[in-house]
PDB file of N, CA and C in Angstrom:
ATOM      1  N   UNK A   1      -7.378  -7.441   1.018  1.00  0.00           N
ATOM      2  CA  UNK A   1      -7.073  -6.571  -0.090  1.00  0.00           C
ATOM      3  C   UNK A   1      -5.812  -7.102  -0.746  1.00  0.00           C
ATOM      4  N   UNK A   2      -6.140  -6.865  -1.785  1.00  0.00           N
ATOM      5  CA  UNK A   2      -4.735  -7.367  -2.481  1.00  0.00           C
ATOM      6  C   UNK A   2      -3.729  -6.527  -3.143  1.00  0.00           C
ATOM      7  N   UNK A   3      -2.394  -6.238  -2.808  1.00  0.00           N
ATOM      8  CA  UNK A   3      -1.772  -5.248  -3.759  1.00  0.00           C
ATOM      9  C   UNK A   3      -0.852  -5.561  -4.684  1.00  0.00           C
ATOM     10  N   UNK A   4      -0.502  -5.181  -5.598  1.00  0.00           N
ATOM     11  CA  UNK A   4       0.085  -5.739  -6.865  1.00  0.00           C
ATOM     12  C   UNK A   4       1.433  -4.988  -7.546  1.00  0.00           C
ATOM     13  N   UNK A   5       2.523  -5.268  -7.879  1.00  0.00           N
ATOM     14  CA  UNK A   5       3.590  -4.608  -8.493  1.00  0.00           C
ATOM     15  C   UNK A   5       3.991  -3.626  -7.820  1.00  0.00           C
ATOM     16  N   UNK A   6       4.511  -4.037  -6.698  1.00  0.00           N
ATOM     17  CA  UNK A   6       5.403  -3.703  -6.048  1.00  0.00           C
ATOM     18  C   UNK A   6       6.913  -3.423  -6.216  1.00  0.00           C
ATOM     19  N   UNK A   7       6.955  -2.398  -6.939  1.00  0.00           N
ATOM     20  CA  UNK A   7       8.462  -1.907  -7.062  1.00  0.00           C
ATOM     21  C   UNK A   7       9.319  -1.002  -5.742  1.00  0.00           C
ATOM     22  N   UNK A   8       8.517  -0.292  -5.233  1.00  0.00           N
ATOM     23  CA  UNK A   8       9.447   0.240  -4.510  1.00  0.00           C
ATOM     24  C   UNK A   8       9.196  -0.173  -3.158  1.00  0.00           C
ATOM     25  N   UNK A   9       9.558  -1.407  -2.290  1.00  0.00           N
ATOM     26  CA  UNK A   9       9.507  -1.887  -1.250  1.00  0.00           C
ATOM     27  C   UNK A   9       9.919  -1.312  -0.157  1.00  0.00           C
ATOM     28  N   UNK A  10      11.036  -0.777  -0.083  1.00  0.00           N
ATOM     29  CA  UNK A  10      11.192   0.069   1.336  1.00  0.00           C
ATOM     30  C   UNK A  10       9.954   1.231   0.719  1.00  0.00           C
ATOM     31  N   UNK A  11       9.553   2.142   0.584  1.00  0.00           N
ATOM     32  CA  UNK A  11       8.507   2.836   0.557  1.00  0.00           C
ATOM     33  C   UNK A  11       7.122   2.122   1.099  1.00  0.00           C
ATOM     34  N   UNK A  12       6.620   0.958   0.107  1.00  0.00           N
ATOM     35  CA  UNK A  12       5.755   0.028   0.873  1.00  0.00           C
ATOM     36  C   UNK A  12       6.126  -0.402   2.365  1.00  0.00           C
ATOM     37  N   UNK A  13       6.796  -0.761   2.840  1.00  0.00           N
ATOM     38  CA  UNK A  13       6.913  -1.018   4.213  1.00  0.00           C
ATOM     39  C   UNK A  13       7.197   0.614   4.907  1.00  0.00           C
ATOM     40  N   UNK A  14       7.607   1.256   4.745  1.00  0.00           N
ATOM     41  CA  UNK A  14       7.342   2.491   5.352  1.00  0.00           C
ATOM     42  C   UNK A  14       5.852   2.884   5.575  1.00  0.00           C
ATOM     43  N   UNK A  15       5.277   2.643   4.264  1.00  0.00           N
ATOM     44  CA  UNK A  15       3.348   3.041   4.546  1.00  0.00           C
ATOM     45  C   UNK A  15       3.089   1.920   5.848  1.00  0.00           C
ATOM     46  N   UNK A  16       3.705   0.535   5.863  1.00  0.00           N
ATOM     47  CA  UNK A  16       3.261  -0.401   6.488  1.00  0.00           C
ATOM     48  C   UNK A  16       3.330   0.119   8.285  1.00  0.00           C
ATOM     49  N   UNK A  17       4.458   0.602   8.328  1.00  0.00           N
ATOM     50  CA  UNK A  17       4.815   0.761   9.010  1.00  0.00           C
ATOM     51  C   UNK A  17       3.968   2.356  10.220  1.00  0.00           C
ATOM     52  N   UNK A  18       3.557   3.434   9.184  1.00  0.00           N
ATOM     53  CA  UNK A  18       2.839   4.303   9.694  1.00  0.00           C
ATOM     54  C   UNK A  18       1.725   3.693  10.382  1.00  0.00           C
ATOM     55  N   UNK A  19       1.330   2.349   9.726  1.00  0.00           N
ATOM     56  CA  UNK A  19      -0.354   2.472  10.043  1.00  0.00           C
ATOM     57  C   UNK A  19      -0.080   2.165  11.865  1.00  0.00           C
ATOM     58  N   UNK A  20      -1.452   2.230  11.664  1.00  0.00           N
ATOM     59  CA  UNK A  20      -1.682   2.692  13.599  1.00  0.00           C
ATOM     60  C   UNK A  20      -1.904   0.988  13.847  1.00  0.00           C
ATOM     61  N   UNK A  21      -2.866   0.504  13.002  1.00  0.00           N
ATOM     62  CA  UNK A  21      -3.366  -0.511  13.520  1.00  0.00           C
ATOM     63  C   UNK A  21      -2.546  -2.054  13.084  1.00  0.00           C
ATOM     64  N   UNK A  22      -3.534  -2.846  13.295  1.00  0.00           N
ATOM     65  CA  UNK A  22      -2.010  -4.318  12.936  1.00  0.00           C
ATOM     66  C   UNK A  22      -2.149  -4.465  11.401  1.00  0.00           C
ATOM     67  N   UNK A  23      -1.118  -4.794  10.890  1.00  0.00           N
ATOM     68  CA  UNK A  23      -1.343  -5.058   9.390  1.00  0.00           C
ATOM     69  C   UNK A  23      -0.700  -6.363   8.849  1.00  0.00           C
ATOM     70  N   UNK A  24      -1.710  -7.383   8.409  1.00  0.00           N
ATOM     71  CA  UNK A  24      -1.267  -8.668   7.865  1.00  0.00           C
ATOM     72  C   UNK A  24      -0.724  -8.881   6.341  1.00  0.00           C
ATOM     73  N   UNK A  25       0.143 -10.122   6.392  1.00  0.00           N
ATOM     74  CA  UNK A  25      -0.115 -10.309   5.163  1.00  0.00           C
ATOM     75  C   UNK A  25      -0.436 -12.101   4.737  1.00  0.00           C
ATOM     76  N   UNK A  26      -1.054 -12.074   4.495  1.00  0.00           N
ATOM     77  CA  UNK A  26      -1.741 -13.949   4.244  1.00  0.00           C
ATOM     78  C   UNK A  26      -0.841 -14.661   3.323  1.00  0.00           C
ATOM     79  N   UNK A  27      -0.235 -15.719   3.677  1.00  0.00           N
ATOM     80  CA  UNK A  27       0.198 -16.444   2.871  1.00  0.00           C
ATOM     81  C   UNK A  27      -0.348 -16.937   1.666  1.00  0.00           C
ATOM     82  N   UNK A  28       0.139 -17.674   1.278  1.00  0.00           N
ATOM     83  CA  UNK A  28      -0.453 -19.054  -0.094  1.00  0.00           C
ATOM     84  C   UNK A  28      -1.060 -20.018   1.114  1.00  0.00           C
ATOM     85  N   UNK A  29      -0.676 -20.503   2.172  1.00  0.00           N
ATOM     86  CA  UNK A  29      -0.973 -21.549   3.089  1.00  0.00           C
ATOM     87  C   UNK A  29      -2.284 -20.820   3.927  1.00  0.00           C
ATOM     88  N   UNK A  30      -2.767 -19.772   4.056  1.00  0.00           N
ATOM     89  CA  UNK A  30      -3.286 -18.697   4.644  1.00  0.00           C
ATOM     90  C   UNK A  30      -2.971 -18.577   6.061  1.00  0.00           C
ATOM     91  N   UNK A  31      -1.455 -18.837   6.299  1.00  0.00           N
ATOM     92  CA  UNK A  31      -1.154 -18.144   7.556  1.00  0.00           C
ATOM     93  C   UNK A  31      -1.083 -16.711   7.265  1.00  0.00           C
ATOM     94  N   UNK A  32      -1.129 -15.785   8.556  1.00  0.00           N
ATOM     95  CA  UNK A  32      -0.701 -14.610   8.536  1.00  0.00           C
ATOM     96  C   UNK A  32       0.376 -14.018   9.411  1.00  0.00           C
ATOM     97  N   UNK A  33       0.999 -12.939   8.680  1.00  0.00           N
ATOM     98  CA  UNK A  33       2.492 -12.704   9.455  1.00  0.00           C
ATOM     99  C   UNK A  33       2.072 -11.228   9.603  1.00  0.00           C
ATOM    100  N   UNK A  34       2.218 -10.744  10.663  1.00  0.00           N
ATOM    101  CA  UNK A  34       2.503  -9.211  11.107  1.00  0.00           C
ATOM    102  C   UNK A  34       3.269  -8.398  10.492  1.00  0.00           C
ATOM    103  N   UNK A  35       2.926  -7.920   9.235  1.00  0.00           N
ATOM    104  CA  UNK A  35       3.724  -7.293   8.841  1.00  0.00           C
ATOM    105  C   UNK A  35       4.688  -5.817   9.394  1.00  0.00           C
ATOM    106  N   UNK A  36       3.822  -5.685  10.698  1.00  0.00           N
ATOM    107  CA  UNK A  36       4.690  -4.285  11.636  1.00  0.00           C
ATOM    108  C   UNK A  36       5.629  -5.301  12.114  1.00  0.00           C
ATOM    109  N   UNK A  37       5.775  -6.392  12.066  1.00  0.00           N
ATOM    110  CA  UNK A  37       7.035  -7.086  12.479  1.00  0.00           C
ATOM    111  C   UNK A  37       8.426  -6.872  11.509  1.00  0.00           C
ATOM    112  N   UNK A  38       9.409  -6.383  11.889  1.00  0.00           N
ATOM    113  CA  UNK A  38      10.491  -6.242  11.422  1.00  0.00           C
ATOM    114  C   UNK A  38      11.286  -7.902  10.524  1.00  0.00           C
ATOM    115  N   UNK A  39      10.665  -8.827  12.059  1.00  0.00           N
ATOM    116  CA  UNK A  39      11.362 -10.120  11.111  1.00  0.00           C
ATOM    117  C   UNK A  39      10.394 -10.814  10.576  1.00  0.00           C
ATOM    118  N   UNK A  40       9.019 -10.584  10.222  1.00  0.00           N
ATOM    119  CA  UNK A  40       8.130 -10.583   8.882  1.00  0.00           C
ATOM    120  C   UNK A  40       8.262  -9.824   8.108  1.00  0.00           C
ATOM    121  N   UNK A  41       9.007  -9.004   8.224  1.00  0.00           N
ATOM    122  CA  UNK A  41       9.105  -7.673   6.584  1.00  0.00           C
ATOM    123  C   UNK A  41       9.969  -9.053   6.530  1.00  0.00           C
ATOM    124  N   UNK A  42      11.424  -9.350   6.940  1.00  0.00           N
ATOM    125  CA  UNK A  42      12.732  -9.882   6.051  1.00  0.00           C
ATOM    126  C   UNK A  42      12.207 -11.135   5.698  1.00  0.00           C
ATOM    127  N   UNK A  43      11.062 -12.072   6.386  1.00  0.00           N
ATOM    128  CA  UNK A  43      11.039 -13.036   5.884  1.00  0.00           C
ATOM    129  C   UNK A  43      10.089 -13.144   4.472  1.00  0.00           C
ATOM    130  N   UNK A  44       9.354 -12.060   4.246  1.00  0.00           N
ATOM    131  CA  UNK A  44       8.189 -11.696   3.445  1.00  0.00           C
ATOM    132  C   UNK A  44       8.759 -11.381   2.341  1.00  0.00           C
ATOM    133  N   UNK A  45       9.657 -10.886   2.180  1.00  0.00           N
ATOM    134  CA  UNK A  45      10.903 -10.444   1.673  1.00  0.00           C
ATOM    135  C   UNK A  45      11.706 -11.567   0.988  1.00  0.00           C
ATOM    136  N   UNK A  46      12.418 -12.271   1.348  1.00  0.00           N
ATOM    137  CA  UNK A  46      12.976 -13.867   1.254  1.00  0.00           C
ATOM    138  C   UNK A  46      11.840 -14.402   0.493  1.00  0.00           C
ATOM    139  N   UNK A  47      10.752 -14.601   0.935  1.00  0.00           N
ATOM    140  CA  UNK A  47      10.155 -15.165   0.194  1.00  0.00           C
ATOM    141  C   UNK A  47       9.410 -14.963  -1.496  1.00  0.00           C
ATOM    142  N   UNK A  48       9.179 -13.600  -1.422  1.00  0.00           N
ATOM    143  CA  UNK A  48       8.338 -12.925  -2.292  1.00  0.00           C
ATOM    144  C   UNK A  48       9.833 -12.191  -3.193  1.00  0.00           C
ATOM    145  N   UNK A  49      10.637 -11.890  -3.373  1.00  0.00           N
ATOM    146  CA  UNK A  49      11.313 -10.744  -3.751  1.00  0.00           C
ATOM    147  C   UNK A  49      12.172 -11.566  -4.489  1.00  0.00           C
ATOM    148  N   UNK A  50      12.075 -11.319  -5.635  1.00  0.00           N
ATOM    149  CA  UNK A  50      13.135 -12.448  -6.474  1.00  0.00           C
ATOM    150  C   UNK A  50      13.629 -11.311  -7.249  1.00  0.00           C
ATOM    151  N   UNK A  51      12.931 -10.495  -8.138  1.00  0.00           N
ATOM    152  CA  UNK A  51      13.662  -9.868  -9.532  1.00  0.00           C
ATOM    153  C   UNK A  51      13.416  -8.005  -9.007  1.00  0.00           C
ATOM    154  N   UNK A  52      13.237  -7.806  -7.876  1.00  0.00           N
ATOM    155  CA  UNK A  52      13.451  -6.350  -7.792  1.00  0.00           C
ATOM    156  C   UNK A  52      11.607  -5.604  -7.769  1.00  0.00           C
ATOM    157  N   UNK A  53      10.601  -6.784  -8.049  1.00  0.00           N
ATOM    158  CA  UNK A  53       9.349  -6.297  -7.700  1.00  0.00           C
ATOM    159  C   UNK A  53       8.394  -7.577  -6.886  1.00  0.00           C
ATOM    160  N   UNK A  54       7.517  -7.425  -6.183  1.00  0.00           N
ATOM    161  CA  UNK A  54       6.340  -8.055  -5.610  1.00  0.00           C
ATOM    162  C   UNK A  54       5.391  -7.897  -6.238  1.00  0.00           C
ATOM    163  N   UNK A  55       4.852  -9.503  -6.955  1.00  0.00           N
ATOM    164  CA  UNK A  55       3.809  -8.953  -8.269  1.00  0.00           C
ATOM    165  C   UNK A  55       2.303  -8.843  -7.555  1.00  0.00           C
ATOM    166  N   UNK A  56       2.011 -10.006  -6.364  1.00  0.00           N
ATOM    167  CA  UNK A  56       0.930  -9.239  -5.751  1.00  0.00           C
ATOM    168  C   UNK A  56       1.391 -10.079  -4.485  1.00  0.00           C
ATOM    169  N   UNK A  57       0.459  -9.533  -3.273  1.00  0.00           N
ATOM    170  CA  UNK A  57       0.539  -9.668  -2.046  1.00  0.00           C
ATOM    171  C   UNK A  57      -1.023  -9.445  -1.569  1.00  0.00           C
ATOM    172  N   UNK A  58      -1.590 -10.393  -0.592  1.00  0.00           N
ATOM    173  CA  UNK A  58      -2.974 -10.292  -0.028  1.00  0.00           C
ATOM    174  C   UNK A  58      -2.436  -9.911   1.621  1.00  0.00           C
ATOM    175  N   UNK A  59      -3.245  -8.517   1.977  1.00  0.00           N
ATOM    176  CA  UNK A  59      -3.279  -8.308   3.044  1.00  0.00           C
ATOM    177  C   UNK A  59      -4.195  -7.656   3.454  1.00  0.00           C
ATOM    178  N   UNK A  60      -4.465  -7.752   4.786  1.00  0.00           N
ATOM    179  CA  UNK A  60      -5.076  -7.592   5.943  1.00  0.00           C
ATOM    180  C   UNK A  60      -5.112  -5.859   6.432  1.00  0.00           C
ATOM    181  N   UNK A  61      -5.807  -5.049   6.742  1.00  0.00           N
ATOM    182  CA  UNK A  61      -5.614  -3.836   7.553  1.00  0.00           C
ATOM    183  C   UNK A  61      -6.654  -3.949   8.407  1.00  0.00           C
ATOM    184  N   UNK A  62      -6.671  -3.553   9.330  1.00  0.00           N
ATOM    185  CA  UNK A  62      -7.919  -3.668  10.205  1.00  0.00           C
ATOM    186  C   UNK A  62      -8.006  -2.421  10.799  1.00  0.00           C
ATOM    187  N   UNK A  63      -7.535  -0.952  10.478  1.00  0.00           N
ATOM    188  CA  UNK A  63      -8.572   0.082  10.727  1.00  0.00           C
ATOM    189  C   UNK A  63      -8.429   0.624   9.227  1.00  0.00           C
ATOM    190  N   UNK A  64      -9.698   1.424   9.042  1.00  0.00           N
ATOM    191  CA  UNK A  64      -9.861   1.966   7.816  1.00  0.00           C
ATOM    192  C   UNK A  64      -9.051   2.961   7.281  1.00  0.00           C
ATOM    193  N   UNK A  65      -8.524   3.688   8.207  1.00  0.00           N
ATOM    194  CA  UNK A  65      -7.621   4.526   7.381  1.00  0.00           C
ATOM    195  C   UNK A  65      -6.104   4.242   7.105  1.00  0.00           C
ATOM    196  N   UNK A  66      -5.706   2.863   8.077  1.00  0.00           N
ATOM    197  CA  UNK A  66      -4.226   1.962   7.131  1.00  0.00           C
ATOM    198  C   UNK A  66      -4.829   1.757   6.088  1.00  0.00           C
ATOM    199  N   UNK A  67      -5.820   1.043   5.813  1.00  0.00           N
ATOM    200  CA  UNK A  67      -6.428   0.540   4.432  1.00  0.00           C
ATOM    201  C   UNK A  67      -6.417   2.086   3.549  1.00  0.00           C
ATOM    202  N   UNK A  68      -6.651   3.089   3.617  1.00  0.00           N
ATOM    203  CA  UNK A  68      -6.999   4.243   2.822  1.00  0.00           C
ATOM    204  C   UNK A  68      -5.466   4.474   2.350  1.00  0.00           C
ATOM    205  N   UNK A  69      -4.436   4.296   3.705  1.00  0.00           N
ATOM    206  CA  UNK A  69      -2.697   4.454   3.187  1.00  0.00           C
ATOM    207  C   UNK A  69      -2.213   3.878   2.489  1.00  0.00           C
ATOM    208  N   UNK A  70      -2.714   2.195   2.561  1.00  0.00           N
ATOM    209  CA  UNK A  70      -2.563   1.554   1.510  1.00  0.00           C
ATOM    210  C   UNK A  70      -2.821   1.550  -0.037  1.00  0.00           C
ATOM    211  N   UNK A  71      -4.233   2.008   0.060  1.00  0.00           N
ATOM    212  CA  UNK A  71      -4.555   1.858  -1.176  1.00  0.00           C
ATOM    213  C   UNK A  71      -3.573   3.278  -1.926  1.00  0.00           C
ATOM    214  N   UNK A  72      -3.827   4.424  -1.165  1.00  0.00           N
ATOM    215  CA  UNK A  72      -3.477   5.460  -1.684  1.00  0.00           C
ATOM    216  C   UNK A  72      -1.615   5.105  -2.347  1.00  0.00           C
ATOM    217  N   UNK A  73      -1.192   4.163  -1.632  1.00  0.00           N
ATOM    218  CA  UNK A  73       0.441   4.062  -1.241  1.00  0.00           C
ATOM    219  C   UNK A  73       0.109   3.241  -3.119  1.00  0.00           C
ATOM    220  N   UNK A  74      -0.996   2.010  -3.584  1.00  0.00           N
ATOM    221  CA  UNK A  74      -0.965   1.491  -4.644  1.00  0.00           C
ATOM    222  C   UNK A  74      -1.216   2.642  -6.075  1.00  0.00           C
ATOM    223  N   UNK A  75      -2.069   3.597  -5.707  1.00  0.00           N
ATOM    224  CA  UNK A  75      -2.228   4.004  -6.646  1.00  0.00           C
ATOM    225  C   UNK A  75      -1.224   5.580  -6.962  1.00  0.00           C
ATOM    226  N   UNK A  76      -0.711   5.799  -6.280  1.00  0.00           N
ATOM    227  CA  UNK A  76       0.969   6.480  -6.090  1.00  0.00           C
ATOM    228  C   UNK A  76       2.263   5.706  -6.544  1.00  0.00           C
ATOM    229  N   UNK A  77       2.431   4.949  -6.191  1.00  0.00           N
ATOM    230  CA  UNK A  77       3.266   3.498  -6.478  1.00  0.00           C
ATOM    231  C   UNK A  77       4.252   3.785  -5.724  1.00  0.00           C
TER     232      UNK A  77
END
C-alpha cells in the first residue's frame, strides 16, 4: 500500500505504532525496515523527511485491521 503526503509524522508513527501486527516499509532498493522499530522510524526519517512532509511511502501491513488504521490514519490526515 502506498501512502502519500505525509504531514503530520509523529501522528503517522503513532498509528504505526498501535498496530498489533509487523508493519513494513519498502525501500526504493526494495529492502524492508520494521517500521515498529524505533531506529527505523529515525532512519526512515533521515531519509525521507526533507521539507516538513513525506510525499509517498510504500508499505507493508500484514493484519487487516493495521491496514484499515492506516488507511483510515490517510484519509484523516
Amino acid at each position: 500500500m502506498k501512502i502519500q503526503n505525509i504531514t503530520n509524522i509523529e501522528k503517522f508513527f503513532k498509528v504505526v505504532d498501535s498496530c498489533k501486527g509487523k508493519v513494513e516499509l519498502v525501500t526504493g532498493e526494495g529492502d524492508r525496515l520494521n517500521l515498529k522499530s524505533k531506529l527505523s522510524q529515525y532512519v526512515s526519517l533521515a531519509n525521507l523527511f526533507s521539507d516538513g512532509t513525506i510525499d509517498e511511502l510504500e508499505i507493508i501491513a500484514y493484519e487487516s485491521e493495521d491496514a484499515f488504521k492506516l488507511v483510515e490514519f490517510m484519509m484523516e490526515g
